[in-house]
Each structure stands twice: as structure tokens, then as C-alpha cells.
Protein backbone atom coordinates (compact mmCIF):
# COMPACT_ATOMS: atom_id res chain seq x y z
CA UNK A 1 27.88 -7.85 7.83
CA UNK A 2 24.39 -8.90 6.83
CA UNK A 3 25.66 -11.00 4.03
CA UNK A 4 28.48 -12.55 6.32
CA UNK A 5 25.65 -13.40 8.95
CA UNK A 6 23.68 -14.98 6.33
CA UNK A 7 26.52 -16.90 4.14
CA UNK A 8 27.42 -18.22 8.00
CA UNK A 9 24.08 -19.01 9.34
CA UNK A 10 21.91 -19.14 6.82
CA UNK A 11 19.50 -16.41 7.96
CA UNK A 12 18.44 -13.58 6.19
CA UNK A 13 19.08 -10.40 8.50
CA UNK A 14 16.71 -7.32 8.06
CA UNK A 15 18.81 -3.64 8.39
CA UNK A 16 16.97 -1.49 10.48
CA UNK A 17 18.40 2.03 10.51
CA UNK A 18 20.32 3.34 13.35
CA UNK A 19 21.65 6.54 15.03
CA UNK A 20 23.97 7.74 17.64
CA UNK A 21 26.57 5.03 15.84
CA UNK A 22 24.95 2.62 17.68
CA UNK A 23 25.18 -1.00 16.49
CA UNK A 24 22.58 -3.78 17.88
CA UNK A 25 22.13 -7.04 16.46
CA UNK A 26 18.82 -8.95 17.66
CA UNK A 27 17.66 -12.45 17.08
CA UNK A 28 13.75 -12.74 17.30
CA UNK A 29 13.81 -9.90 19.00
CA UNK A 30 16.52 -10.14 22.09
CA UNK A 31 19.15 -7.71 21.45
CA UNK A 32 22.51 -10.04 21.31
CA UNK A 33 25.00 -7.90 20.78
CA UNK A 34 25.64 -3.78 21.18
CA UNK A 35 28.31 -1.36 20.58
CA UNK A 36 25.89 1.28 22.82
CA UNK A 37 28.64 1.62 25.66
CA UNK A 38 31.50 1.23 23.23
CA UNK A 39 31.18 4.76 21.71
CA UNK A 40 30.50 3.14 18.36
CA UNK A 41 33.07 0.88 17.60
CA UNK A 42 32.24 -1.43 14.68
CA UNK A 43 32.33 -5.00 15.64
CA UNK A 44 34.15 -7.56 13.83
CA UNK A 45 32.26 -10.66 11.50
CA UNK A 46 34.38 -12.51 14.49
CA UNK A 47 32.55 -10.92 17.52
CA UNK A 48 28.99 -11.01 15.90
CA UNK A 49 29.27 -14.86 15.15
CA UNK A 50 30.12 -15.42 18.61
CA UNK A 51 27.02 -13.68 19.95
CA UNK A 52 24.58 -15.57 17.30
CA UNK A 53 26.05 -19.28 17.62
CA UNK A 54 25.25 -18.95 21.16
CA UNK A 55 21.48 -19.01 19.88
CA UNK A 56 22.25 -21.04 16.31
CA UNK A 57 24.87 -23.00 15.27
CA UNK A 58 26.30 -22.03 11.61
CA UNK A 59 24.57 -24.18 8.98
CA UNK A 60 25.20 -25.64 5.50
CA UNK A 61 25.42 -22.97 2.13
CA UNK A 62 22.15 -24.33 1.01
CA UNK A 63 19.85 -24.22 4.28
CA UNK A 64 17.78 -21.75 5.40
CA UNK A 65 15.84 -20.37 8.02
CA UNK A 66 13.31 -17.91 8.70
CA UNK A 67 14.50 -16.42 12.06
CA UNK A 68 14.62 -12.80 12.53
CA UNK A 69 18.33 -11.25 12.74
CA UNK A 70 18.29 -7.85 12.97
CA UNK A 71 21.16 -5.27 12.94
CA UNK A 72 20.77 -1.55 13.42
CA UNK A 73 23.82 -0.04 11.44
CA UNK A 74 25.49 2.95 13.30
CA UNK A 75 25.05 6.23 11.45
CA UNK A 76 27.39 7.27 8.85
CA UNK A 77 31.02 8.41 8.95
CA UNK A 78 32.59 11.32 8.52
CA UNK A 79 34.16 10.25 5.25
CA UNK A 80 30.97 9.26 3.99
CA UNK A 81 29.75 12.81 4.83
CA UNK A 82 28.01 12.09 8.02
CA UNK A 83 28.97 13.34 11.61
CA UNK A 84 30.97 11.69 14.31
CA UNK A 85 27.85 10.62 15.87
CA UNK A 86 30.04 9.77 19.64
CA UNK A 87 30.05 12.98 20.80
């Protein structure tokens, strides 16, 4: 996802760890999109871009920008060994 956000919109996003599968992405600081009420569905690359070209348009390969984009990943899966973090 980070990599997807940057290719897109050529921002580098900073992971912040998460719990509770909870999954926020934040532009300088305003939370733009969360999973909190979704039990921790992941969103799509689709449904994040949405939610960040309402605050930045997708730019060139080669620009950048020094805007903060942060997402807080949800915690890990079962399969990777972690617990189902929903209930």
C-alpha cells in the first residue's frame, strides 16, 4: 500500500504501527480514511486513492512531495501467527 500511494502520488508515506486491525490513513495529520467501524477489513489501492485525491491529485513518476501520509497497518493475521484482532 505504501509503495502504491507513493508510485501514485508521489509521496512518501510513513507506517506507523497499529492494533485492534485497525487501518487509518492520514494526510498532514487529518485521518482520511479508517477501517475502525469496519471490523478490520483491508481496503483496496482503489478506495485509498479515492480518499487522498480528494486532498492531491496523482502526480508524474518523477515528482515529489514532502507531505505527510500516514497509514497505521492493522495487526497481523492469523496466518502470519497473529490473532484475529476483531473480536
Amino acid at each position: 500500500m505504501a509503495a502504491a500511494i507513493e508510485n501514485k502520488f508521489g509521496v512518501v508515506p510513513k507506517l506507523i504501527g497499529g492494533h485492534n486491525a485497525i487501518f487509518d490513513v492520514a494526510i498532514n495529520g487529518s485521518v482520511v480514511y479508517t477501517n475502525n467501524k469496519q471490523c478490520g477489513q483491508f481496503p483496496t489501492h482503489e478506495q485509498i486513492f479515492e480518499e487522498v485525491r480528494k486532498y492531491k491529485e496523482p502526480v508524474d513518476q518523477e515528482e515529489t512531495s514532502h507531505e505527510k501520509v500516514s497509514i497505521a497497518p492493522c495487526c497481523p493475521s492469523p496466518s502470519d501467527g497473529g490473532s484475529n484482532c476483531c473480536g
